[in-house]
Protein backbone atom coordinates (compact mmCIF):
# COMPACT_ATOMS: atom_id res chain seq x y z
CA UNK A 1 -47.93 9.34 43.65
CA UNK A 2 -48.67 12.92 43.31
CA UNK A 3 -51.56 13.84 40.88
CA UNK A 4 -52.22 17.50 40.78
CA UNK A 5 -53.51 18.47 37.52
CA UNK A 6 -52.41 21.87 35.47
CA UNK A 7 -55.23 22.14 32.47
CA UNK A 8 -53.56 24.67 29.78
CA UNK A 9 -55.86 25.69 27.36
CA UNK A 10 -54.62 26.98 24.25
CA UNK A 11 -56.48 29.86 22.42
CA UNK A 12 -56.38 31.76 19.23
CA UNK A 13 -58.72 34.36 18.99
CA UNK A 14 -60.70 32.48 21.30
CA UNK A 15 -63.07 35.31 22.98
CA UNK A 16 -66.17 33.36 21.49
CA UNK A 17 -65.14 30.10 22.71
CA UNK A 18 -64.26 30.22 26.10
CA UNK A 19 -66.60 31.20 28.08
CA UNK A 20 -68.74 27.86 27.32
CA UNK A 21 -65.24 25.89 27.53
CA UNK A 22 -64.35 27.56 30.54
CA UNK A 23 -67.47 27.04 32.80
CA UNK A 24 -66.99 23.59 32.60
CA UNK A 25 -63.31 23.65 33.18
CA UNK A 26 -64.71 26.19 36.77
CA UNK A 27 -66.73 22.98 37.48
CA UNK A 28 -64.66 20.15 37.61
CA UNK A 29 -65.84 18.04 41.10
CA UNK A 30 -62.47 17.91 42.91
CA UNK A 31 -61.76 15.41 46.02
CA UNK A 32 -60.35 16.92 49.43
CA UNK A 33 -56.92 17.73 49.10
CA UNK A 34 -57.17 17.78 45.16
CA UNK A 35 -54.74 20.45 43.68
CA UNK A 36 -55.89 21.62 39.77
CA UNK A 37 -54.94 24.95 38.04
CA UNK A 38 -56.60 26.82 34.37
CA UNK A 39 -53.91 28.34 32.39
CA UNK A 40 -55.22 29.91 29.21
CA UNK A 41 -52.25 30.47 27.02
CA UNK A 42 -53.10 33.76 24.83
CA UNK A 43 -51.35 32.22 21.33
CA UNK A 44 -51.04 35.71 19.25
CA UNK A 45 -54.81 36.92 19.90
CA UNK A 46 -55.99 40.28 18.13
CA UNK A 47 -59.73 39.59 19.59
CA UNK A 48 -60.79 40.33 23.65
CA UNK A 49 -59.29 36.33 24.31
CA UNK A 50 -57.19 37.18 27.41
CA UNK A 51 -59.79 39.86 28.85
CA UNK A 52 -62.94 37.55 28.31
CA UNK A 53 -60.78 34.47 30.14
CA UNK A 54 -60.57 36.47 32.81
CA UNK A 55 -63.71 37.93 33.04
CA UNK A 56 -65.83 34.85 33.12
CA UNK A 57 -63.83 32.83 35.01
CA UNK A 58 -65.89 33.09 38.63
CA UNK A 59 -64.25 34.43 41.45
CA UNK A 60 -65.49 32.25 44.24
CA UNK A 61 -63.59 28.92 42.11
CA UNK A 62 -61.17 26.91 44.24
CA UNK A 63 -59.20 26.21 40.90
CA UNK A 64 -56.39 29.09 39.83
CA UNK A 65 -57.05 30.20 36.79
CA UNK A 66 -53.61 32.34 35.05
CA UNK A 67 -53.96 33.97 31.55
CA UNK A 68 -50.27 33.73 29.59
CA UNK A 69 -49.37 35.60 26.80
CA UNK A 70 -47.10 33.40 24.08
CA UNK A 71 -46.79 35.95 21.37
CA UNK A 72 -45.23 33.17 18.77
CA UNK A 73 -48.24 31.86 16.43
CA UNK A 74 -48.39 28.15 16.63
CA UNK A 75 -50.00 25.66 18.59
CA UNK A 76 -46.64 23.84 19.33
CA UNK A 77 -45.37 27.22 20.58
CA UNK A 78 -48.62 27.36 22.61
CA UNK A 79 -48.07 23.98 24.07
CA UNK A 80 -44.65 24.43 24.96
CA UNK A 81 -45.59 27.62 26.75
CA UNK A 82 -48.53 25.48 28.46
CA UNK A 83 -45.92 23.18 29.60
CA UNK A 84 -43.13 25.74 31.01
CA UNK A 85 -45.82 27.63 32.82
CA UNK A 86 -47.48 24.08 34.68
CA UNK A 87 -46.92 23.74 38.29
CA UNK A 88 -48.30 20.19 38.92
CA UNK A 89 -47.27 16.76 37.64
CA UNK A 90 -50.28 16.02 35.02
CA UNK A 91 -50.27 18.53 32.56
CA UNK A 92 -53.82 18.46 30.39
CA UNK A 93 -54.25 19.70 27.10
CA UNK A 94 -57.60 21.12 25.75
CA UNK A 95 -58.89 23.12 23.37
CA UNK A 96 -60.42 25.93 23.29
CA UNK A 97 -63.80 23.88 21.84
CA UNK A 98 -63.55 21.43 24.74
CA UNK A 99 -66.40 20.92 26.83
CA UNK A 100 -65.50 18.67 29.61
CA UNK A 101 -67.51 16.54 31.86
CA UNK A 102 -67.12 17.51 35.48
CA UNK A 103 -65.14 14.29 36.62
CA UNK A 104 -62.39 14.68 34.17
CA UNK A 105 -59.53 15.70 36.68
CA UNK A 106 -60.58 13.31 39.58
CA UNK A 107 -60.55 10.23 36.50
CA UNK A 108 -57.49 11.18 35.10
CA UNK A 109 -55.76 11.82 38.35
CA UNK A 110 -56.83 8.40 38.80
CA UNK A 111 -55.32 6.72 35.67
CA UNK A 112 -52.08 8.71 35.78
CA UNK A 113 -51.97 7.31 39.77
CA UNK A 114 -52.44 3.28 38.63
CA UNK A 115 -50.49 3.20 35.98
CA UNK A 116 -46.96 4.61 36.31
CA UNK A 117 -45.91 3.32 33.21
CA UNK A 118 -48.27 5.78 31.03
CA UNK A 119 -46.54 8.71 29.90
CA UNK A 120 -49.83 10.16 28.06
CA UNK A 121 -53.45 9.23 28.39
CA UNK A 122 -56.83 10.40 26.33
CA UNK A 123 -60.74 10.02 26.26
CA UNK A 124 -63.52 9.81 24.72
CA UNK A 125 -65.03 13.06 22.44
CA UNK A 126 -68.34 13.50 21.57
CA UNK A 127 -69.50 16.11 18.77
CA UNK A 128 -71.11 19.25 19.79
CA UNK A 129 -72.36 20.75 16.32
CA UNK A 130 -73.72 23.91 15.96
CA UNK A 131 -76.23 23.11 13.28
CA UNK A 132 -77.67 20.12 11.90
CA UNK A 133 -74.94 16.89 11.65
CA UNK A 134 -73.97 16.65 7.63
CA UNK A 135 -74.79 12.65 6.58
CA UNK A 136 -70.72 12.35 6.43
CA UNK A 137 -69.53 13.38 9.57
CA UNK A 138 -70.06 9.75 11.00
CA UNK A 139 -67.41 8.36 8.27
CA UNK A 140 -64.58 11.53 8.73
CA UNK A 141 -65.80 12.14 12.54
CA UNK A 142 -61.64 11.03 13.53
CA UNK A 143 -60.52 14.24 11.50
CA UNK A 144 -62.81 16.40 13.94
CA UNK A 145 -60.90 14.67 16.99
CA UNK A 146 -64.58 13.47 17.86
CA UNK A 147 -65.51 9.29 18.62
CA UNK A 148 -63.79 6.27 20.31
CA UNK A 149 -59.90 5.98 20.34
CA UNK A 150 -59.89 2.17 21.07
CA UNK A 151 -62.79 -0.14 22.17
CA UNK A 152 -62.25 -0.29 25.89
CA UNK A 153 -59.96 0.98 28.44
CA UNK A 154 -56.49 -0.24 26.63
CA UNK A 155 -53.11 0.30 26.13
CA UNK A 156 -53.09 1.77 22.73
CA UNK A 157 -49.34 1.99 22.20
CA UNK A 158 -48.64 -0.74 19.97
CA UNK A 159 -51.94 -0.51 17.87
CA UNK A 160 -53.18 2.76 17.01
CA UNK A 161 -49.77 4.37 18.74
CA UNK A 162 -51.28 7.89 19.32
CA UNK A 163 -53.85 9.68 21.01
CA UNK A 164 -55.75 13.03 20.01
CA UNK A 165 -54.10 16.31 20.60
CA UNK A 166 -57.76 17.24 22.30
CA UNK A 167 -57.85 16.41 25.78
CA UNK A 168 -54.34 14.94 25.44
CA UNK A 169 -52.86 14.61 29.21
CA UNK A 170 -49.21 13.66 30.01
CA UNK A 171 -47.10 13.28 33.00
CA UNK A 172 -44.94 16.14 33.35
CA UNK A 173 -41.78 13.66 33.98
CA UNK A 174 -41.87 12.24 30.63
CA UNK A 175 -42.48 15.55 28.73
CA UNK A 176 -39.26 16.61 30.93
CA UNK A 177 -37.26 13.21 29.90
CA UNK A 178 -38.23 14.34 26.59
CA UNK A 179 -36.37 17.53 27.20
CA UNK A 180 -33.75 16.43 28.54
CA UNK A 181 -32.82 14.34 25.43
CA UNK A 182 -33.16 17.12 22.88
CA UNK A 183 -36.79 16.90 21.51
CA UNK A 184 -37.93 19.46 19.65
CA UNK A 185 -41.30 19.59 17.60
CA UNK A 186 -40.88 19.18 13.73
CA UNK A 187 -44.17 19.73 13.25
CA UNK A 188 -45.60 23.68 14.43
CA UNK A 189 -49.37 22.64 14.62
CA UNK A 190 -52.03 25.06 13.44
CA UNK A 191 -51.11 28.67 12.81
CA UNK A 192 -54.29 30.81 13.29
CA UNK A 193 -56.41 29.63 10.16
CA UNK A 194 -53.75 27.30 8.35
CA UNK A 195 -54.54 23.72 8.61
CA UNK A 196 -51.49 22.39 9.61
CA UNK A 197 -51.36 19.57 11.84
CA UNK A 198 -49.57 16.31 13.27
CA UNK A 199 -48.14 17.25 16.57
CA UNK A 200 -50.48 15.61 18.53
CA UNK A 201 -49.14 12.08 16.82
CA UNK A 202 -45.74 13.54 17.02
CA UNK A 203 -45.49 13.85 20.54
CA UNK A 204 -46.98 10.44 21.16
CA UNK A 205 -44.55 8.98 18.89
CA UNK A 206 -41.47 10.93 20.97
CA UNK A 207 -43.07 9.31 24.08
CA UNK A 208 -42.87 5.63 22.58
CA UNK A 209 -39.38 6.19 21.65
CA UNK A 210 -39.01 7.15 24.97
CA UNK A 211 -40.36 4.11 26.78
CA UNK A 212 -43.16 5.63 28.00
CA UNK A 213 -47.02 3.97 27.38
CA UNK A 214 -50.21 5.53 25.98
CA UNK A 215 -53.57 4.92 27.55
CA UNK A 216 -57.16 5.26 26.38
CA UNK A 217 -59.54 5.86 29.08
CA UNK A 218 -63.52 6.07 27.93
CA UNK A 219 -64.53 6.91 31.66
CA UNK A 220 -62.15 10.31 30.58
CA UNK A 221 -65.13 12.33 28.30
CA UNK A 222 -66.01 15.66 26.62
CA UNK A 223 -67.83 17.18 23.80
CA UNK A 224 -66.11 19.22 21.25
CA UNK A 225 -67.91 21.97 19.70
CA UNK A 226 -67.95 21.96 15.91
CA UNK A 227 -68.87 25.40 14.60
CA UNK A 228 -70.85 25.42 11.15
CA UNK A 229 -67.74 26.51 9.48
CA UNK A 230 -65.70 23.44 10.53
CA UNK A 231 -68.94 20.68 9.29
CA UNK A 232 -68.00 22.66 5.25
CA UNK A 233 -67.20 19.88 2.96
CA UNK A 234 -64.41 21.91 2.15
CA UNK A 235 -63.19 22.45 5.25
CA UNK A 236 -63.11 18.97 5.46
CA UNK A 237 -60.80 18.61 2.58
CA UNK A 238 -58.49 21.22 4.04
CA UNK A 239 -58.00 19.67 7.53
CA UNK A 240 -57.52 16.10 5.16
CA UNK A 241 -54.68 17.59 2.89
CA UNK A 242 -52.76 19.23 6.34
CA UNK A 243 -52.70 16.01 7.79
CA UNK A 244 -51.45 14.69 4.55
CA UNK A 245 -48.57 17.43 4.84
CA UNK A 246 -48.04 16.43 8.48
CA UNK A 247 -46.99 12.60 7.07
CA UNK A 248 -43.72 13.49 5.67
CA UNK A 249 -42.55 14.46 9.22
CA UNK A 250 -44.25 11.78 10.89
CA UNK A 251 -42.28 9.34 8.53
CA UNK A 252 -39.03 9.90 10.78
CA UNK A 253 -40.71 8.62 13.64
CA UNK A 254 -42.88 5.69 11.89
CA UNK A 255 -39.11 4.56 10.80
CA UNK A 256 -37.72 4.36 14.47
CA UNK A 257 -40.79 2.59 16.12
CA UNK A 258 -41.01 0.34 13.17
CA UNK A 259 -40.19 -3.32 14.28
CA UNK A 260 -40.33 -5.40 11.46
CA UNK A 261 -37.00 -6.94 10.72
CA UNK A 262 -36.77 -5.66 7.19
CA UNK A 263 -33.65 -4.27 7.64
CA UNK A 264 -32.39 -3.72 3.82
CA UNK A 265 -35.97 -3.13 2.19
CA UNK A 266 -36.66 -0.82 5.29
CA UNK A 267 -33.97 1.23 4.25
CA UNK A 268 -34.71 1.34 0.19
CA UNK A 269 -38.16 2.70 1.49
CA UNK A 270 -37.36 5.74 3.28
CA UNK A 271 -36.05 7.57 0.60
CA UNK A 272 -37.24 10.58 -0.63
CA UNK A 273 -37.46 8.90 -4.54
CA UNK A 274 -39.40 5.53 -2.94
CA UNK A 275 -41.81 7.85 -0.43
CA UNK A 276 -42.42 10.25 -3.69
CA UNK A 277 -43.15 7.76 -6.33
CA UNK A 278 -44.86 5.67 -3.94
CA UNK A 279 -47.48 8.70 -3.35
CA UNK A 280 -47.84 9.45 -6.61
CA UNK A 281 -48.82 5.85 -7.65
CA UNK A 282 -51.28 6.03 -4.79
CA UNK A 283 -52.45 9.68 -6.10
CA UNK A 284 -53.36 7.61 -9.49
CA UNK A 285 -55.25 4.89 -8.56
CA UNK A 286 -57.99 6.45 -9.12
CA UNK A 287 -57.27 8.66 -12.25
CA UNK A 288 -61.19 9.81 -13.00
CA UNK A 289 -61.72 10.92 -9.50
CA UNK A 290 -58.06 12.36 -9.53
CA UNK A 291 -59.02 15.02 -12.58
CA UNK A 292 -62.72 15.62 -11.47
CA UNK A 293 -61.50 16.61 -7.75
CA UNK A 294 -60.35 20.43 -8.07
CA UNK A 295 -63.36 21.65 -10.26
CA UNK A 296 -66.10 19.14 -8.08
CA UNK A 297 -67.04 18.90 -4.63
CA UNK A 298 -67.73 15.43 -4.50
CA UNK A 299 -69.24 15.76 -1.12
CA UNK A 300 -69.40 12.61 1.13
CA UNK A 301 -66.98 10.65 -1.26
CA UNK A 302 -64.06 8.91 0.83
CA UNK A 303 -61.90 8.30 -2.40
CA UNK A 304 -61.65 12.94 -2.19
CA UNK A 305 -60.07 13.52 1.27
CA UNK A 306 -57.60 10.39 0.44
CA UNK A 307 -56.91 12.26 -2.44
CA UNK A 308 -56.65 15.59 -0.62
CA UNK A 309 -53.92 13.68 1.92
CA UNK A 310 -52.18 12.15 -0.52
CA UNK A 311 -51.66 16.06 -2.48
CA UNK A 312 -50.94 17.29 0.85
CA UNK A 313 -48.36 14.74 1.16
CA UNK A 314 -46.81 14.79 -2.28
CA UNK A 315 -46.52 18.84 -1.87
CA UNK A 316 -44.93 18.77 1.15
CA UNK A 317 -42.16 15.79 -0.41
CA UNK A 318 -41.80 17.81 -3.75
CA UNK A 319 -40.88 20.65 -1.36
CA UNK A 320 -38.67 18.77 0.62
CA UNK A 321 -36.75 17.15 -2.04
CA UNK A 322 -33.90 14.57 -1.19
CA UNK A 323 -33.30 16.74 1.53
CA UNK A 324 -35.43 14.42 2.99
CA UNK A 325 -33.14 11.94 3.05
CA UNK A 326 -30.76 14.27 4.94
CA UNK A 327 -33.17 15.51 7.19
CA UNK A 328 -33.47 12.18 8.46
CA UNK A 329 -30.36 11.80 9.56
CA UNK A 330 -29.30 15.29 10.68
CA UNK A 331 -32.84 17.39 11.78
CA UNK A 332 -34.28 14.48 13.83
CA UNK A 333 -34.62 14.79 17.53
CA UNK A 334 -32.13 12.83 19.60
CA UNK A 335 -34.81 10.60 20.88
CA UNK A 336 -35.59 9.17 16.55
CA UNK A 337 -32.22 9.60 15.94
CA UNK A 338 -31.02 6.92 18.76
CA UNK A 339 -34.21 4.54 18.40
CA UNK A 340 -33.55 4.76 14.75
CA UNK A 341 -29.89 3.57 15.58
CA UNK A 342 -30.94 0.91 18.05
CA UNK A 343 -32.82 -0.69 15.28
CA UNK A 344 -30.02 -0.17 12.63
């Protein structure tokens, strides 16, 4: 089976990035014969991102490096210009942060190779901060994309059922089955400094509708670079109340994989009244720590970023309104939409 690897990086304003994410990408350790391409997808830069790609990338590398320009802010716009631009049959997605260990290709070449079945496969991330750790990183470290995705080496489909957008690697022939069928992203990713998020789990979840199987691999590791601006308690609580947003999209998809056999109560539940009120009972649990959370940082307190997801959530339903109900029925990508049916 062929395993060629095409690594698309996707950068915003990137020009202070790269070069560190870049010389590791320049010194992957490839076998004899082993095919691997850098494209660094320009997402909407006003800094020097597409010059300093170019620039630092050394000219004596055996792997292609290509520098594409995808004027439409987004990282789902990014991605889907990282995948029409791919020549080779693993396409790997990393982030302008990642710092990869010099084995990654020849390991996920590897996994992709054994296991035919697995339409996406992840790693292991380690935090690379730029100042001192803050005491709560250990307990929010998943929001950063940084830790463990599963124990061991596992199939991760039907228990945590997605894999980190970071490092995120897929076999081109299910992203093009997924094509084929109609998907579409719902979900647009960050936009420059909006915390938006979710398409990472989205895609995964478009996969298992698909058939396909997701892997974690801990041989498959890199460090992720957290600037001191990200390791901000409020920053924190931003990146909490985007994924939070992110939720009333994912619902569609949590709907069609769910296997449960509660038809009729299944069906009560994903209204837009049951998902709203349901939320908002959740959002008062904890009324003290409800009032005290928009004048008080609260730093370190778990019961604050569930807070911050669950306003993120209720926002984004309040905006929605029963057309959420519709939505789910009509806006859907063909892959929900018949998994949803199969189940019916």
């Amino acid at each position: 089976m062929s395993s060629e690897v095409s690594i698309v990086v996707c950068c915003h304003n990137s020009a202070r990035l790269l070069p560190a994410t870049l010389s590791k990408l320049s010194a992957q350790k490839l076998s004899a014969g082993r095919a691997c391409e850098v494209i660094v997808i320009d997402n909407a830069s006003t800094d020097a991102t597409a010059r300093v790609a170019r620039e630092c990338w050394p000219a004596d590398c055996r792997i292609n490096l290509r520098v594409v320009a995808e004027p439409e802010l987004g990282l789902s716009n990014a991605r889907l210009r990282g995948f029409a631009e791919a020549q080779y049959s693993i396409i790997c997605f990393v982030d302008d942060d990642n710092r990869l260990d010099p084995d990654w290709v020849e390991i996920v070449s590897r996994v992709m190779a054994e296991r035919p079945e697995v339409g996406a496969c992840g790693g292991h991330i380690e935090a690379d901060c730029e100042v001192d750790q803050p005491p709560w990183l250990k307990n929010f470290q998943s929001y950063y994309a940084v830790g463990e995705q599963a124990e061991h080496a596992c199939d991760v489909t039907d228990t945590r059922g997605y894999l980190w957008g970071a490092g995120l690697c897929l076999r081109r022939s299910a992203w093009e089955r997924l094509q084929q069928e109609g998907f579409d992203f719902l979900l647009s990713g960050r936009r420059g400094s909006t915390l938006t998020a979710g398409e990472d789990a989205e895609l995964c979840c478009a996969l298992r509708l698909n058939g396909w199987r997701l892997w974690y691999e801990p041989q498959l590791k890199m460090k992720h670079f957290l600037p001191a601006a990200r390791l901000q308690w409020n920053y924190l609580r931003r990146v909490s109340r985007g994924f939070g947003a992110a939720t009333a999209s994912l619902d569609y998809y949590e709907y069609a994989v769910r296997k449960d056999g509660r038809r009729t109560i299944g069906r009560f539940r994903r209204g837009w009244s049951w998902q709203t009120l349901a939320t908002v009972w959740y959002l008062l649990r904890k009324p003290l720590k409800l009032l005290r959370a928009p004048f008080s940082e609260m730093e370190g307190d778990a019961d604050v970023i569930e807070i911050e997801n669950l306003w993120g959530r209720l926002i984004e339903m309040l905006k929605r309104g029963r057309q959420y109900n519709s939505e789910r029925g009509s806006s859907t990508k063909s892959a929900v939409n018949d998994a949803s049916e199969s189940q019916a």
